[in-house]
PDB file of N, CA and C in Angstrom:
ATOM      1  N   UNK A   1     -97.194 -41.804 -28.928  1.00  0.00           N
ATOM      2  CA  UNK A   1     -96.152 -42.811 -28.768  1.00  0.00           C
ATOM      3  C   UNK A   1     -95.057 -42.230 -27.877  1.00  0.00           C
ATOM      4  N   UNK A   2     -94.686 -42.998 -26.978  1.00  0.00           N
ATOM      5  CA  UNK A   2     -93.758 -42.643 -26.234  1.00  0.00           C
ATOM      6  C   UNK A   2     -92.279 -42.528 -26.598  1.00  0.00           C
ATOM      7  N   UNK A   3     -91.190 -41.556 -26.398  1.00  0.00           N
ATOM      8  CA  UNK A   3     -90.126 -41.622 -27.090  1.00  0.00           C
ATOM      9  C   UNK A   3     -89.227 -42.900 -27.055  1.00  0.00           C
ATOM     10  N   UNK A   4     -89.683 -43.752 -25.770  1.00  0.00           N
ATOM     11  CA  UNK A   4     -88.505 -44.783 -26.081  1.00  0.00           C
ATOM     12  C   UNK A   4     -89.328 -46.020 -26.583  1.00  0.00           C
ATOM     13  N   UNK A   5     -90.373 -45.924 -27.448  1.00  0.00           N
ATOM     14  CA  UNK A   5     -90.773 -46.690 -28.140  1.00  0.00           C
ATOM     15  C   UNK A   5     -90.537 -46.124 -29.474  1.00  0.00           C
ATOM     16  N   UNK A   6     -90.624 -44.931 -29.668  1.00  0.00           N
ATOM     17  CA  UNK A   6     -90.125 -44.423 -31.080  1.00  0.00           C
ATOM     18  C   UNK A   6     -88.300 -44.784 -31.016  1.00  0.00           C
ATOM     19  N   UNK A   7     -87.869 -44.909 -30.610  1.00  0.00           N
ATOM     20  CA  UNK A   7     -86.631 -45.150 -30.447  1.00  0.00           C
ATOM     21  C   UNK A   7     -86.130 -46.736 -30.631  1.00  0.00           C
ATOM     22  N   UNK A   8     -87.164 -47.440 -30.257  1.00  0.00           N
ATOM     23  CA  UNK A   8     -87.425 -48.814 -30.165  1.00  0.00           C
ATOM     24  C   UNK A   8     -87.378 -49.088 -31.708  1.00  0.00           C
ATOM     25  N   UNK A   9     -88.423 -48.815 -32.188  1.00  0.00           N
ATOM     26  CA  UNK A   9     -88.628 -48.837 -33.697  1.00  0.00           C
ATOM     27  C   UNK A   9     -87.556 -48.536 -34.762  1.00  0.00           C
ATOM     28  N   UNK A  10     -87.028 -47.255 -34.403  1.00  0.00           N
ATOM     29  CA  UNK A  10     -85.702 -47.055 -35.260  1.00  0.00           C
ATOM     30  C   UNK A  10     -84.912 -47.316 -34.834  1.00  0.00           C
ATOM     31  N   UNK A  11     -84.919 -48.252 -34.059  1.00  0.00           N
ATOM     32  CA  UNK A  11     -83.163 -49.156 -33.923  1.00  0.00           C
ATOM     33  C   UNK A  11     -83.542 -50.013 -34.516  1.00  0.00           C
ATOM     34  N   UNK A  12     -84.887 -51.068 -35.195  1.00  0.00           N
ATOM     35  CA  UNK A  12     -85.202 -52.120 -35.621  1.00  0.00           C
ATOM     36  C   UNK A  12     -84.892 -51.510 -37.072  1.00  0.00           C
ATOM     37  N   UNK A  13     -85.527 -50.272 -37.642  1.00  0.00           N
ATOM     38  CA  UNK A  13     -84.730 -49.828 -38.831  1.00  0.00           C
ATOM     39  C   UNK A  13     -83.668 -49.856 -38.872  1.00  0.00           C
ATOM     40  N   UNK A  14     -82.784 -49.070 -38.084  1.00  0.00           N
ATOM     41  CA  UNK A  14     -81.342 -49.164 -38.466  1.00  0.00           C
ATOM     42  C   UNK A  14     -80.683 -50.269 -38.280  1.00  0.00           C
ATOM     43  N   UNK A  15     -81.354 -51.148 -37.900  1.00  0.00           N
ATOM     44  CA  UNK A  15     -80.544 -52.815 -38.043  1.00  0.00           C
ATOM     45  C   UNK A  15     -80.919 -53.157 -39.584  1.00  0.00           C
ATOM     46  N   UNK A  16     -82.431 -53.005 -39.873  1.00  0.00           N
ATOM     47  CA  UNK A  16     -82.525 -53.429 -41.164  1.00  0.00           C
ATOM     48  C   UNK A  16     -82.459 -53.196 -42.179  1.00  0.00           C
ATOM     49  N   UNK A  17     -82.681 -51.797 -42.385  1.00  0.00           N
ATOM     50  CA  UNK A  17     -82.142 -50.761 -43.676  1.00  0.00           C
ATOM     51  C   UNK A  17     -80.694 -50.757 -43.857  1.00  0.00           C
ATOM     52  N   UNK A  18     -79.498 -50.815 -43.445  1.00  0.00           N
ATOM     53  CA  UNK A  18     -78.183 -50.787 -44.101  1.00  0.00           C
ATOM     54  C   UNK A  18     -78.306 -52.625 -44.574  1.00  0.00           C
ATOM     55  N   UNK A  19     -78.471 -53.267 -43.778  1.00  0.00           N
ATOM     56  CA  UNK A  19     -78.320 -55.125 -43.994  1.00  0.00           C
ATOM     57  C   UNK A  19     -79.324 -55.117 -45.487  1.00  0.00           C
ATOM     58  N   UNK A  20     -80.177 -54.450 -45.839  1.00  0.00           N
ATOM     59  CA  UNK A  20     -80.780 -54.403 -46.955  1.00  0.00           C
ATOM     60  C   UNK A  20     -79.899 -54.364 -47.948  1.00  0.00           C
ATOM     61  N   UNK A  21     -78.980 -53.353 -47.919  1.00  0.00           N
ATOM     62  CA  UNK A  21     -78.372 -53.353 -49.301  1.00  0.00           C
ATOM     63  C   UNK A  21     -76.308 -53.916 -48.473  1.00  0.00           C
ATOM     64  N   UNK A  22     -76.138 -54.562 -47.777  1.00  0.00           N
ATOM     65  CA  UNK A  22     -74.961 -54.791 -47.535  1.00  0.00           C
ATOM     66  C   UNK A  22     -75.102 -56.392 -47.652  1.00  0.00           C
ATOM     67  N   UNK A  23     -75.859 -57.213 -47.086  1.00  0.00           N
ATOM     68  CA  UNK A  23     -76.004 -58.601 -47.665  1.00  0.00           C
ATOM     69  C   UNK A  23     -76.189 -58.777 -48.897  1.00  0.00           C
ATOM     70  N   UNK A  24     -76.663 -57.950 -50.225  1.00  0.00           N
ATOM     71  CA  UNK A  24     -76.427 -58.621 -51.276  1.00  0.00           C
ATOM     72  C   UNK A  24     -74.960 -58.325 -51.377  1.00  0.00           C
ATOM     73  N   UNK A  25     -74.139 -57.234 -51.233  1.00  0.00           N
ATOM     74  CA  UNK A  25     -73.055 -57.129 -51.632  1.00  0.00           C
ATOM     75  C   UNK A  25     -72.345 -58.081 -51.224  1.00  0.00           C
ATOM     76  N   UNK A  26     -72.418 -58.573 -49.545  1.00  0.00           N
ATOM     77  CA  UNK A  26     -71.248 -59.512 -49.205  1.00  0.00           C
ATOM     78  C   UNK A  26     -72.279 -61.248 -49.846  1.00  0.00           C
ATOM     79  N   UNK A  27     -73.146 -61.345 -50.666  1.00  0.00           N
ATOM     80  CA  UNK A  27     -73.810 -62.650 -51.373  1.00  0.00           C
ATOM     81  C   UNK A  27     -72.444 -62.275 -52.499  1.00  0.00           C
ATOM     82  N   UNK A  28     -72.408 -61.519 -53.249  1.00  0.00           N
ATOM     83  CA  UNK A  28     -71.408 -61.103 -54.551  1.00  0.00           C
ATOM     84  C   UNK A  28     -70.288 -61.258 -54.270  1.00  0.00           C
ATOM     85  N   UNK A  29     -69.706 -60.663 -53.216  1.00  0.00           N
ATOM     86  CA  UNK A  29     -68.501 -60.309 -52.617  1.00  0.00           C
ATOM     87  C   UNK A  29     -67.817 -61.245 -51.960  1.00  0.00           C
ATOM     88  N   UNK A  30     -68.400 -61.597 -50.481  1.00  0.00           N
ATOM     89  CA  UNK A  30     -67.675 -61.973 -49.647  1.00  0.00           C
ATOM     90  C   UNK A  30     -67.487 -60.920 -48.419  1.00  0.00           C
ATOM     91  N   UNK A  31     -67.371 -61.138 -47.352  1.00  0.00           N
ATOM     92  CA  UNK A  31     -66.638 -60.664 -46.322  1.00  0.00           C
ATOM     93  C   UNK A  31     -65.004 -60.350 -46.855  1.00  0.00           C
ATOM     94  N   UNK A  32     -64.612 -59.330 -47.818  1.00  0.00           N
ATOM     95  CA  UNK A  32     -63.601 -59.002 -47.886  1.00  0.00           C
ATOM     96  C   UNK A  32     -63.123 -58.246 -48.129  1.00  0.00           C
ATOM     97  N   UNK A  33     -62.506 -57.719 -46.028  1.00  0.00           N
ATOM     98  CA  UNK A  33     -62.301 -56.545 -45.813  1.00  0.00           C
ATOM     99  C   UNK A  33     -61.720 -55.234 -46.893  1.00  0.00           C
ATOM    100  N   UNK A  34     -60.683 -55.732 -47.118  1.00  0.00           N
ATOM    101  CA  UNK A  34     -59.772 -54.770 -48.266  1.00  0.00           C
ATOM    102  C   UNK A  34     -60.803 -54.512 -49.642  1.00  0.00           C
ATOM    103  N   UNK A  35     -61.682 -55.166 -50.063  1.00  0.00           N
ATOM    104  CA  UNK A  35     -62.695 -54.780 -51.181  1.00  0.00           C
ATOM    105  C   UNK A  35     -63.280 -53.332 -50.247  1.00  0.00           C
ATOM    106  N   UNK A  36     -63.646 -53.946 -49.193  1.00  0.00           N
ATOM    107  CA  UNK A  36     -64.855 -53.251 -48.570  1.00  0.00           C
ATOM    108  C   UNK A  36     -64.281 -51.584 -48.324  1.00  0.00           C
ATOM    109  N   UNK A  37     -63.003 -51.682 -47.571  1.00  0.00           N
ATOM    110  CA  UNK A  37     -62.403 -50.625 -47.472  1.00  0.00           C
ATOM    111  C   UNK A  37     -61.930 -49.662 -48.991  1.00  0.00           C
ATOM    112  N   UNK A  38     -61.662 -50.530 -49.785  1.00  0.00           N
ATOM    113  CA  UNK A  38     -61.290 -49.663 -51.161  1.00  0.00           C
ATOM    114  C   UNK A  38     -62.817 -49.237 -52.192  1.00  0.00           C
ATOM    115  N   UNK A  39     -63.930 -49.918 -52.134  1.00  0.00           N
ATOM    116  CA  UNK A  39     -65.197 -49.379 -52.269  1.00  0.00           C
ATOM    117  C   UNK A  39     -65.828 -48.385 -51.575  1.00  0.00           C
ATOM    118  N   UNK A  40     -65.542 -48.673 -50.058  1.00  0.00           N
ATOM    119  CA  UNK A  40     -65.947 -47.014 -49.467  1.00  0.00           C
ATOM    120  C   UNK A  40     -65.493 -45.649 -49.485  1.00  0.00           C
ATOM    121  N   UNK A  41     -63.883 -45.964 -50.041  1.00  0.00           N
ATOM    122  CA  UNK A  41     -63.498 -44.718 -50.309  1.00  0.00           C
ATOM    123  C   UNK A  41     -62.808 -44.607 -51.319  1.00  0.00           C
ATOM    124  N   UNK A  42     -63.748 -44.944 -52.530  1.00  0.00           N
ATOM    125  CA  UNK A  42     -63.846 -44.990 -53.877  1.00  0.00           C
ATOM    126  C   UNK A  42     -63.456 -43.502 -54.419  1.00  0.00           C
ATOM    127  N   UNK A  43     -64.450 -42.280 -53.514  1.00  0.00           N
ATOM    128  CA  UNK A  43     -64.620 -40.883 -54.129  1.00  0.00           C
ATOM    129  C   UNK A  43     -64.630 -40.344 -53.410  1.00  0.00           C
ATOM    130  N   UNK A  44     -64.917 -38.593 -53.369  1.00  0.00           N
ATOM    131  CA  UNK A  44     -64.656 -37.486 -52.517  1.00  0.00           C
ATOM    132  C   UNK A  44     -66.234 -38.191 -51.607  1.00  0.00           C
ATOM    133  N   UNK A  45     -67.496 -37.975 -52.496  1.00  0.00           N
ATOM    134  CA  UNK A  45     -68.337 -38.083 -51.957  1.00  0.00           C
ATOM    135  C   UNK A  45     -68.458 -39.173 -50.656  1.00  0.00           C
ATOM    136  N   UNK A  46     -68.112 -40.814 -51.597  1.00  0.00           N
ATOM    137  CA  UNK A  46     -68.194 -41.682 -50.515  1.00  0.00           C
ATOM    138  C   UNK A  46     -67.448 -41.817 -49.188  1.00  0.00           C
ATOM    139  N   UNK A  47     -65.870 -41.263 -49.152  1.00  0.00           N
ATOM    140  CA  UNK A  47     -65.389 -40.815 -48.107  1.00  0.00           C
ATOM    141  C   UNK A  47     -65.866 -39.718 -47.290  1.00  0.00           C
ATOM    142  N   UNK A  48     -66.859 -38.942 -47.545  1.00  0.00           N
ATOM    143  CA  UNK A  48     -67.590 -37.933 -46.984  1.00  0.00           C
ATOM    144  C   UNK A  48     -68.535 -38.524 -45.732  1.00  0.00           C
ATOM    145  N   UNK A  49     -68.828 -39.666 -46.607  1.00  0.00           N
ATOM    146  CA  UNK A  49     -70.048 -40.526 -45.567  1.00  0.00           C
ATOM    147  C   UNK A  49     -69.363 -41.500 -44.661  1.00  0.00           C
ATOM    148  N   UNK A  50     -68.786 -42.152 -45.383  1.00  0.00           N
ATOM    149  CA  UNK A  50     -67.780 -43.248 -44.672  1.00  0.00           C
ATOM    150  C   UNK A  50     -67.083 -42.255 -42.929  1.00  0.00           C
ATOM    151  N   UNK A  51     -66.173 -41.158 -42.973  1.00  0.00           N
ATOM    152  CA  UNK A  51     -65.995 -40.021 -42.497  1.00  0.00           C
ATOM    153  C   UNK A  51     -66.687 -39.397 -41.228  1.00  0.00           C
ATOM    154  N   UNK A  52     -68.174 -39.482 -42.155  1.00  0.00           N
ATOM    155  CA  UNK A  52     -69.171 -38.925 -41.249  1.00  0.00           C
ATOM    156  C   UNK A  52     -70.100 -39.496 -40.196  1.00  0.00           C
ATOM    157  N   UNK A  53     -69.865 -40.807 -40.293  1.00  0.00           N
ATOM    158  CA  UNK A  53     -70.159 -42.056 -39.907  1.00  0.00           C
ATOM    159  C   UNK A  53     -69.189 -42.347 -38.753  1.00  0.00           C
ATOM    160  N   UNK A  54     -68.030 -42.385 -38.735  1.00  0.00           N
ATOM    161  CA  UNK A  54     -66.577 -42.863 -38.010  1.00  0.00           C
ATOM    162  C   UNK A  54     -67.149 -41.358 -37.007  1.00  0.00           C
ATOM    163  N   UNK A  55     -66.813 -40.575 -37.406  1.00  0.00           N
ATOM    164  CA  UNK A  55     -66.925 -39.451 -36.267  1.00  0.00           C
ATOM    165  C   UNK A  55     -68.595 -39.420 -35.499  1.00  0.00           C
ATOM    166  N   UNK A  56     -69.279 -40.121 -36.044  1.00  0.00           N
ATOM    167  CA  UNK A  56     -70.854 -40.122 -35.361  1.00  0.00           C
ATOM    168  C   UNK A  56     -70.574 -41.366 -34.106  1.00  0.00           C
ATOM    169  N   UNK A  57     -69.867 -42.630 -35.178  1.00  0.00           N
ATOM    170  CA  UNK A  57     -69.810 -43.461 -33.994  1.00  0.00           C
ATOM    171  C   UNK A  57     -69.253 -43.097 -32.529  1.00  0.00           C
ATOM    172  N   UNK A  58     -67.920 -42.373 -32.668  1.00  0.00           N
ATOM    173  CA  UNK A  58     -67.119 -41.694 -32.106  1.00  0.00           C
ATOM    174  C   UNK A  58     -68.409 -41.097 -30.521  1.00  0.00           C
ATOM    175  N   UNK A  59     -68.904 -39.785 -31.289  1.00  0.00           N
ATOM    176  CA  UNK A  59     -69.887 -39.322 -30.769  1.00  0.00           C
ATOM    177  C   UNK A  59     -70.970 -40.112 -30.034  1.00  0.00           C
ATOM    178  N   UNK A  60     -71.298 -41.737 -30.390  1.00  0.00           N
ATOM    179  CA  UNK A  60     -71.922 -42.810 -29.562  1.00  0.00           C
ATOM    180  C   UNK A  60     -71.439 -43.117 -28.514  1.00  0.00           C
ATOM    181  N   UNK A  61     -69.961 -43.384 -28.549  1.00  0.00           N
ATOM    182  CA  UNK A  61     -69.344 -43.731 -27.581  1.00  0.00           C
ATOM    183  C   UNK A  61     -68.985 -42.813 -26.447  1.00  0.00           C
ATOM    184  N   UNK A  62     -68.853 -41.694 -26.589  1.00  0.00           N
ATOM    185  CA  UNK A  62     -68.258 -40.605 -25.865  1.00  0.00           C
ATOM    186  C   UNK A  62     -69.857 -40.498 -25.080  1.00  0.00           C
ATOM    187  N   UNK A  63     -70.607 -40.373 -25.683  1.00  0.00           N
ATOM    188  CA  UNK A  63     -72.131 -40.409 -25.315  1.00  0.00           C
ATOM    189  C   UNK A  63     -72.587 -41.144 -24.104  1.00  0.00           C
ATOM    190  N   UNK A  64     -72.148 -42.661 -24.756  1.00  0.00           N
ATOM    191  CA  UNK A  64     -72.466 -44.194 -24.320  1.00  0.00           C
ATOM    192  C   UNK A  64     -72.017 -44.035 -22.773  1.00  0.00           C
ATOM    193  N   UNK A  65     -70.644 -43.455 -22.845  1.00  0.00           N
ATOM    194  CA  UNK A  65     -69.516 -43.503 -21.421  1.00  0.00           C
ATOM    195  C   UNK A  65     -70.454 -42.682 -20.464  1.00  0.00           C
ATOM    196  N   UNK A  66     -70.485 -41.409 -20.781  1.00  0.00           N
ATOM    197  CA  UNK A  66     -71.422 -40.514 -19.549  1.00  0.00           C
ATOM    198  C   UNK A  66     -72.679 -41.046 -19.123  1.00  0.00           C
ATOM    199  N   UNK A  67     -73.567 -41.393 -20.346  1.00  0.00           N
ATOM    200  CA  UNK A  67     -74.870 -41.141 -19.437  1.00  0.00           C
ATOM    201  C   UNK A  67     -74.946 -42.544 -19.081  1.00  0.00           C
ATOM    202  N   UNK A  68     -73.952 -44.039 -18.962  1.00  0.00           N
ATOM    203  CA  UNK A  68     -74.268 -45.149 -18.433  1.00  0.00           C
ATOM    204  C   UNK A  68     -73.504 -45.193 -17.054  1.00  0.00           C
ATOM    205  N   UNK A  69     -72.559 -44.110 -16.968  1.00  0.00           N
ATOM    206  CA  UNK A  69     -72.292 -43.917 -15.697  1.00  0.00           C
ATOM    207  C   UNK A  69     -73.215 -42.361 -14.986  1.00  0.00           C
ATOM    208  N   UNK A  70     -74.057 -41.673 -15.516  1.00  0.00           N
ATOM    209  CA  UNK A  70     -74.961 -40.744 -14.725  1.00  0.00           C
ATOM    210  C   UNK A  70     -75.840 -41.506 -14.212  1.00  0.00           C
ATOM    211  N   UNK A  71     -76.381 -42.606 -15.655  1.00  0.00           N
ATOM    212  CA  UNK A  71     -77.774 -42.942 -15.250  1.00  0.00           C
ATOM    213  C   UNK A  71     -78.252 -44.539 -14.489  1.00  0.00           C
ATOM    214  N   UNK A  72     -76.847 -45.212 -14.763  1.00  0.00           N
ATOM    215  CA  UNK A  72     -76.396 -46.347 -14.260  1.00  0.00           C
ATOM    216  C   UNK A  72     -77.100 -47.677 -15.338  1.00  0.00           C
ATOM    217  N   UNK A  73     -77.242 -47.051 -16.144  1.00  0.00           N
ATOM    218  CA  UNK A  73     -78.011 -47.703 -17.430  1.00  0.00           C
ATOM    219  C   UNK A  73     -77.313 -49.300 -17.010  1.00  0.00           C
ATOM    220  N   UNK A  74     -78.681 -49.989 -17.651  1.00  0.00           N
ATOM    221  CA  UNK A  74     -78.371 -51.575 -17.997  1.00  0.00           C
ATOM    222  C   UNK A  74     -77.921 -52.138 -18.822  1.00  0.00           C
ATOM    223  N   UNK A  75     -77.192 -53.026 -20.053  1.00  0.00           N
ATOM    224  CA  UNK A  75     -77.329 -53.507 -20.670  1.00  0.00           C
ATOM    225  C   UNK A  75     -76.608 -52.126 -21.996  1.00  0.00           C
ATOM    226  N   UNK A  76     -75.892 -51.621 -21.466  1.00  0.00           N
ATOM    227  CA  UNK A  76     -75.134 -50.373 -22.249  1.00  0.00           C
ATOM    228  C   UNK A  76     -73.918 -51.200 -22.582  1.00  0.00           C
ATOM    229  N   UNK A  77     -73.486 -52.382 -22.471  1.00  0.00           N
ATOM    230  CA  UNK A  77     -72.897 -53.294 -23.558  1.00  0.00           C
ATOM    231  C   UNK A  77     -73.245 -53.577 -24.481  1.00  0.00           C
ATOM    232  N   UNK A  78     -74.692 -53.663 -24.550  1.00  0.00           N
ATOM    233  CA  UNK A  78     -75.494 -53.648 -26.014  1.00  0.00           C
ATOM    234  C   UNK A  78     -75.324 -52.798 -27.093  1.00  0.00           C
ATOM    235  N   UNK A  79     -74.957 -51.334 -26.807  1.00  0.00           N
ATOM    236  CA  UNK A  79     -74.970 -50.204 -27.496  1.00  0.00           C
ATOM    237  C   UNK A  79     -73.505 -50.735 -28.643  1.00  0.00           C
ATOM    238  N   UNK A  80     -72.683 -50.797 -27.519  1.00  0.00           N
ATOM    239  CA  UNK A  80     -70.728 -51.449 -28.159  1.00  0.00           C
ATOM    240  C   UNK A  80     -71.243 -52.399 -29.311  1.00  0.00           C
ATOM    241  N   UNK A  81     -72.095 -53.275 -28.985  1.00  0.00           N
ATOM    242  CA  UNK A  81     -72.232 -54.820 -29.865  1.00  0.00           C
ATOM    243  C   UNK A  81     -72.398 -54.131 -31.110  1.00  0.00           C
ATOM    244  N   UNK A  82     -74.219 -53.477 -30.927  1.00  0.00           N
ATOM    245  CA  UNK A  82     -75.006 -52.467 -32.046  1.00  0.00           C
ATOM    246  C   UNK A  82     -73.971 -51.898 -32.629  1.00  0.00           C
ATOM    247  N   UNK A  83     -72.877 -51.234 -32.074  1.00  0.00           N
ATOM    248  CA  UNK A  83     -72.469 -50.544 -32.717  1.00  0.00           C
ATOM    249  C   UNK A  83     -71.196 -51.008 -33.921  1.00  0.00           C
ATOM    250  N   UNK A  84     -70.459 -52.089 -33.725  1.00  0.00           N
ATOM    251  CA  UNK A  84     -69.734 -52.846 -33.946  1.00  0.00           C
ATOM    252  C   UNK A  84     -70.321 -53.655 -35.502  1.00  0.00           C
ATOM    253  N   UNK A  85     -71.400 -53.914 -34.874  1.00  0.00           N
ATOM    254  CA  UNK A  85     -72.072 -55.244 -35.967  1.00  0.00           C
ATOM    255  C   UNK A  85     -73.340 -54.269 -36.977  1.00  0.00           C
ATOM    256  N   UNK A  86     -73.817 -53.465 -36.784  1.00  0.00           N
ATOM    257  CA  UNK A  86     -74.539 -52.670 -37.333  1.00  0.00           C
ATOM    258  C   UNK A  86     -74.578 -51.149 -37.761  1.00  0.00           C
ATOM    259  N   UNK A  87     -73.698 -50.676 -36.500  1.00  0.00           N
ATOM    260  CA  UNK A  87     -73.562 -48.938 -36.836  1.00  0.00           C
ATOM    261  C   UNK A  87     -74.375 -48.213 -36.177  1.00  0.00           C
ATOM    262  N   UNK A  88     -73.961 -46.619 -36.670  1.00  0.00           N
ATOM    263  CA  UNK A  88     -74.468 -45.985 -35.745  1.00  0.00           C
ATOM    264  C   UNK A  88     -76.524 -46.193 -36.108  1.00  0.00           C
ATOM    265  N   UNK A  89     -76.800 -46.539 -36.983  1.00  0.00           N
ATOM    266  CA  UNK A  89     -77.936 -46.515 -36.893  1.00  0.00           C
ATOM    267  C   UNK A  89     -78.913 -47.330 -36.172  1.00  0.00           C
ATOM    268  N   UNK A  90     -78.319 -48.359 -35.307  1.00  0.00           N
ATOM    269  CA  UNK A  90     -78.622 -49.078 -34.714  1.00  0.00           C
ATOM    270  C   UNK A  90     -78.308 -48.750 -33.572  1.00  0.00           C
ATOM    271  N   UNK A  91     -77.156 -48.254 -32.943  1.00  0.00           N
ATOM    272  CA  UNK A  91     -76.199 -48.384 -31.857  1.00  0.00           C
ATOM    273  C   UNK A  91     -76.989 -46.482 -31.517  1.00  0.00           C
ATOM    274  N   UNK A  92     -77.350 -45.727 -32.035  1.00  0.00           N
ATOM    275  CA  UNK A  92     -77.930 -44.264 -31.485  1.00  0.00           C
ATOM    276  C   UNK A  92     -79.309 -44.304 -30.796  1.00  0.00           C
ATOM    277  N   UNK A  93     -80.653 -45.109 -31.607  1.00  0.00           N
ATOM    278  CA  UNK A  93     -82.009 -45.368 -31.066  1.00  0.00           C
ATOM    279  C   UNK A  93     -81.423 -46.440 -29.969  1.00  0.00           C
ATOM    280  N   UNK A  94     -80.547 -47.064 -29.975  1.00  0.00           N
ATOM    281  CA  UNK A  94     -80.647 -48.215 -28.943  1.00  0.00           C
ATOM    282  C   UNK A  94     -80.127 -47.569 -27.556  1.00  0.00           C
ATOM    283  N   UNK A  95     -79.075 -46.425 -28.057  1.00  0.00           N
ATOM    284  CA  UNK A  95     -78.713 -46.094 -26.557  1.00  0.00           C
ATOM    285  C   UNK A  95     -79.608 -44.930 -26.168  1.00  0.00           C
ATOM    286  N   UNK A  96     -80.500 -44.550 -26.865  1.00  0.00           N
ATOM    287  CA  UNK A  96     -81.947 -43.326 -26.591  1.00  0.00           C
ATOM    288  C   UNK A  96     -82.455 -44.198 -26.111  1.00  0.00           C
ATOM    289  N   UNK A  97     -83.018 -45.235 -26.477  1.00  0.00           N
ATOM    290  CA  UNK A  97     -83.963 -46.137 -26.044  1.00  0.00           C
ATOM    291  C   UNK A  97     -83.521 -46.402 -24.236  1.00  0.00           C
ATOM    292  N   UNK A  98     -82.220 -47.320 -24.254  1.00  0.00           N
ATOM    293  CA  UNK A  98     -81.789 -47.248 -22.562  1.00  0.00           C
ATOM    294  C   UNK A  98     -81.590 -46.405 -22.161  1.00  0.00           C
ATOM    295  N   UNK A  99     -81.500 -45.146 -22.662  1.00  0.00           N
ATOM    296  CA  UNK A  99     -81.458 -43.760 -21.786  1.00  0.00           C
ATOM    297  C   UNK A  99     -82.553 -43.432 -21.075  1.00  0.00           C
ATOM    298  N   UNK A 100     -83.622 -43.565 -22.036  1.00  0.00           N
ATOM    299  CA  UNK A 100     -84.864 -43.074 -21.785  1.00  0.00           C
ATOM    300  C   UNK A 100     -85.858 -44.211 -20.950  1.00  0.00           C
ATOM    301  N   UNK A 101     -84.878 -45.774 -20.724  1.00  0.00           N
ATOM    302  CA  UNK A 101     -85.827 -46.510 -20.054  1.00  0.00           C
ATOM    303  C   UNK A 101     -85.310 -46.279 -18.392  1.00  0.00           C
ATOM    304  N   UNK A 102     -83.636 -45.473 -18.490  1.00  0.00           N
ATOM    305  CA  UNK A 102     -82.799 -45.254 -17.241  1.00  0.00           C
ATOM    306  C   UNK A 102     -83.414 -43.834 -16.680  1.00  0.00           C
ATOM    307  N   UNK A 103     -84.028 -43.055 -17.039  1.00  0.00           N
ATOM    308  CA  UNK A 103     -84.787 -41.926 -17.081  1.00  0.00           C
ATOM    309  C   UNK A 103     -85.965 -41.976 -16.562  1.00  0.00           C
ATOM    310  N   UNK A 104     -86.769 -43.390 -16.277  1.00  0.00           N
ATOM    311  CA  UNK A 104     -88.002 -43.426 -16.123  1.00  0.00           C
ATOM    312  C   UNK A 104     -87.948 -44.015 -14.780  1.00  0.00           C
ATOM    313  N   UNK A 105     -86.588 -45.410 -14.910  1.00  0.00           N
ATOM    314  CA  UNK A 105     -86.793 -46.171 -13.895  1.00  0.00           C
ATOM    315  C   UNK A 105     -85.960 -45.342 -12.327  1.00  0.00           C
ATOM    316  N   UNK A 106     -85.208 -44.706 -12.793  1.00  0.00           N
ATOM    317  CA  UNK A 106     -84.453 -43.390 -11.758  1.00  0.00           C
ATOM    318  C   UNK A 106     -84.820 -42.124 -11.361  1.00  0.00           C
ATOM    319  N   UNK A 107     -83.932 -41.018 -11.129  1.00  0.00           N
ATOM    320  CA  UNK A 107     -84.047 -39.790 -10.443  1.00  0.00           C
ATOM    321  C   UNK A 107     -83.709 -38.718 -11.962  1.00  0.00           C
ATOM    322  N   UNK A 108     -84.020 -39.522 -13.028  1.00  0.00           N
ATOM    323  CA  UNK A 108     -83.604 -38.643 -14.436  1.00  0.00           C
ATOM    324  C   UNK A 108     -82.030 -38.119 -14.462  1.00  0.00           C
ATOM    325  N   UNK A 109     -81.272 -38.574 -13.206  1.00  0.00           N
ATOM    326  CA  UNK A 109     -79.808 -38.376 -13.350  1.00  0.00           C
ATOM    327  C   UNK A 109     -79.726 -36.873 -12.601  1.00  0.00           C
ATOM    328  N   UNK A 110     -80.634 -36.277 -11.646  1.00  0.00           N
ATOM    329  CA  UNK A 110     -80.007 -35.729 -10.787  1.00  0.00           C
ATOM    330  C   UNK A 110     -79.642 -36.495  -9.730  1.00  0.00           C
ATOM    331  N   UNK A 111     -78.210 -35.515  -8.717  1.00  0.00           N
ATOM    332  CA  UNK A 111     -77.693 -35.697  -8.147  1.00  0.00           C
ATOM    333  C   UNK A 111     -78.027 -34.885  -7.272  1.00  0.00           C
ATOM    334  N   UNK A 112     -77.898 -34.957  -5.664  1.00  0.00           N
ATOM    335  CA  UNK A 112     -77.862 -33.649  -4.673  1.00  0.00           C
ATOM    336  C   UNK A 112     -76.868 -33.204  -5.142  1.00  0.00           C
ATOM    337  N   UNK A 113     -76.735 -32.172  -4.892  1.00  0.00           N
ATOM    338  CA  UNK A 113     -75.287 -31.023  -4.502  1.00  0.00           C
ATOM    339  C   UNK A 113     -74.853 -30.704  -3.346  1.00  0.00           C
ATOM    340  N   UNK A 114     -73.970 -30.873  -2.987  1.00  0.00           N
ATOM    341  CA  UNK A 114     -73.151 -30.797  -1.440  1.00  0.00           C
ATOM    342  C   UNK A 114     -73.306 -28.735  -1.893  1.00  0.00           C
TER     343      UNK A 114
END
């Protein structure tokens, strides 16, 4: 299997594995923010993840910026959406995935050197 088909695949996980257990909560709940925020950082632990998550996205974006201007990637607005509406588990295979389709269809992101 090629990597940006393995990449393909686990962005379809990471869209669907967190929505697994976050739609029943907002069926119970509601969309409401201030619950949502005072449940995630309930404890040491859950602020650990919550935390670790914020600084990964972080790491998407900083990511997202370079290699869609090395590689001139397409559709690297998609990554922002993914990342926004789903997280990094969606928004990381998706921007491997256009990395690796900007990798195939280009010069792999060399440049001459003067």
């Amino acid at each position: 299997m090629k990597p940006k088909h393995l990449y393909l695949a686990l962005s379809v996980a990471g869209a669907l594995i967190p929505y697994w257990a976050f739609i029943p909560w907002v069926a119970e709940h509601g969309l409401r923010l201030r619950l949502i925020l005072s449940e995630l950082f309930v404890n040491r632990v859950s602020t650990f993840f919550a935390l670790d998550v914020l600084v990964s996205s972080l790491v998407v974006v900083v990511f997202l910026s370079t290699e869609r201007k090395r590689l001139q990637m397409r559709f690297w607005w998609a990554v922002l959406i993914a990342l926004v509406c789903a997280g990094v588990s969606l928004a990381l295979p998706l921007l491997l995935y256009f990395r690796e389709r900007a990798l195939e269809a280009g010069n792999g992101g060399r440049t001459a050197r003067a």
